[in-house]
Protein backbone atom coordinates (compact mmCIF):
# COMPACT_ATOMS: atom_id res chain seq x y z
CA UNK A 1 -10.19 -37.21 -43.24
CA UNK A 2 -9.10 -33.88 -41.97
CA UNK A 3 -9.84 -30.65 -43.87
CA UNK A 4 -7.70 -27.79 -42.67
CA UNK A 5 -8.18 -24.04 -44.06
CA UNK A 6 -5.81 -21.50 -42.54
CA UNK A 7 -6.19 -17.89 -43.81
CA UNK A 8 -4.21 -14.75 -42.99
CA UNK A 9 -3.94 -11.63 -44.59
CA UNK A 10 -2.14 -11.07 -47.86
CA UNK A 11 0.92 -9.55 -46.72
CA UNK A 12 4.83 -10.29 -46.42
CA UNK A 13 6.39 -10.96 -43.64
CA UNK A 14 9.52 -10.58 -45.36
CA UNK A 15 11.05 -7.47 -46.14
CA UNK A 16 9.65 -6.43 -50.03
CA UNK A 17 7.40 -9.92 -49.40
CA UNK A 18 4.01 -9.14 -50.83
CA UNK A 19 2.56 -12.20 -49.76
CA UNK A 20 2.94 -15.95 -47.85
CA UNK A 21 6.00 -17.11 -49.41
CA UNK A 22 6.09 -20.89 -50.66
CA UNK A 23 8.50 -21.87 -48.26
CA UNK A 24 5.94 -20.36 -45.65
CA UNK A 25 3.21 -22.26 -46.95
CA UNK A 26 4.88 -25.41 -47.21
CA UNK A 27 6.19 -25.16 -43.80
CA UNK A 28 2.48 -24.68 -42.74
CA UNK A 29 1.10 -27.44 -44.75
CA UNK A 30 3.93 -29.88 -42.94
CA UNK A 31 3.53 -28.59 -39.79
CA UNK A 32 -0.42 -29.02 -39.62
CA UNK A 33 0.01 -32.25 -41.05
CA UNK A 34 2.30 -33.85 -38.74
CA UNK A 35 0.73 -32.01 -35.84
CA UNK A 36 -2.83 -34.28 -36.88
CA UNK A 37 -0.42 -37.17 -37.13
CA UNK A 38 0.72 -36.62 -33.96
CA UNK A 39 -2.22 -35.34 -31.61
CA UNK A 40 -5.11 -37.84 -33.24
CA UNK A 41 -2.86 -40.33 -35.41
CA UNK A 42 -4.39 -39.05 -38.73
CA UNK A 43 -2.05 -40.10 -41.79
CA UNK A 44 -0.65 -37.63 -44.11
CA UNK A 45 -2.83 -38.74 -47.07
CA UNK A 46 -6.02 -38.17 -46.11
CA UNK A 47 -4.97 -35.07 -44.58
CA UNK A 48 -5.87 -31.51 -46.27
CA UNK A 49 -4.31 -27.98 -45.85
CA UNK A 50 -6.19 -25.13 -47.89
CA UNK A 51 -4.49 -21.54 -47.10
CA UNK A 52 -6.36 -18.78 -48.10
CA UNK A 53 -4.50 -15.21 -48.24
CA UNK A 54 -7.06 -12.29 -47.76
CA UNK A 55 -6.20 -8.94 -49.22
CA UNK A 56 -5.83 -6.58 -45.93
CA UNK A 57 -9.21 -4.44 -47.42
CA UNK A 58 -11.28 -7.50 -47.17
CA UNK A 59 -10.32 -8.79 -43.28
CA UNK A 60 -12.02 -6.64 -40.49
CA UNK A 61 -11.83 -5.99 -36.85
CA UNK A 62 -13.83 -4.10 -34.63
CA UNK A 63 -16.02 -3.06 -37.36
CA UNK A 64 -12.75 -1.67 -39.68
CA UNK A 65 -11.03 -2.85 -42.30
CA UNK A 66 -7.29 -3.75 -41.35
CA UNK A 67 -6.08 -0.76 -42.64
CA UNK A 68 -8.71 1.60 -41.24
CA UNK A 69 -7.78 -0.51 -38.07
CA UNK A 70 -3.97 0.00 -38.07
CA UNK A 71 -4.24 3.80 -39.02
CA UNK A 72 -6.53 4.29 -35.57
CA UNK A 73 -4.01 2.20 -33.88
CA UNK A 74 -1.23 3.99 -35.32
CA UNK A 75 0.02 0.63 -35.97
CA UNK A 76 2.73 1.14 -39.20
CA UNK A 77 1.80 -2.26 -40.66
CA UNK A 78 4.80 -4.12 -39.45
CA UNK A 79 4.39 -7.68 -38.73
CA UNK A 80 4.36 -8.67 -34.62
């Protein structure tokens, strides 16, 4: 019984998005579920997709929040 929990950081990717949209989400939970189907023959219903959004303040790298880490990259925040 696969447990999957994918988290990213609470942000759009869309223009005036403020978060994972559900299409986005429910694109992710198919996706991960037929890739287990696929790769180690797991059926969908005993498979299970968590996604976790993390506010941006709360997600760190190199010892910086994301937005302390952007502003010394003089990254503007747009998605790559």
């Amino acid at each position: 019984m696969p447990y999957v929990n994918i988290k990213v950081t609470r942000e759009g990717t869309a223009p005036g998005a403020a978060a994972t949209t559900p299409t986005q989400k429910k694109a992710l939970i198919k996706g991960v579920s037929e890739f287990l189907l696929e790769v180690m023959g797991k059926p969908h219903d005993s498979t299970f997709v968590v996604i976790e959004e993390v506010d941006l303040e709360n997600w760190g790298v190199g010892g910086l929040t994301v937005p302390e880490y952007r502003a010394r990259a003089g990254d503007t925040g747009k998605q790559r």
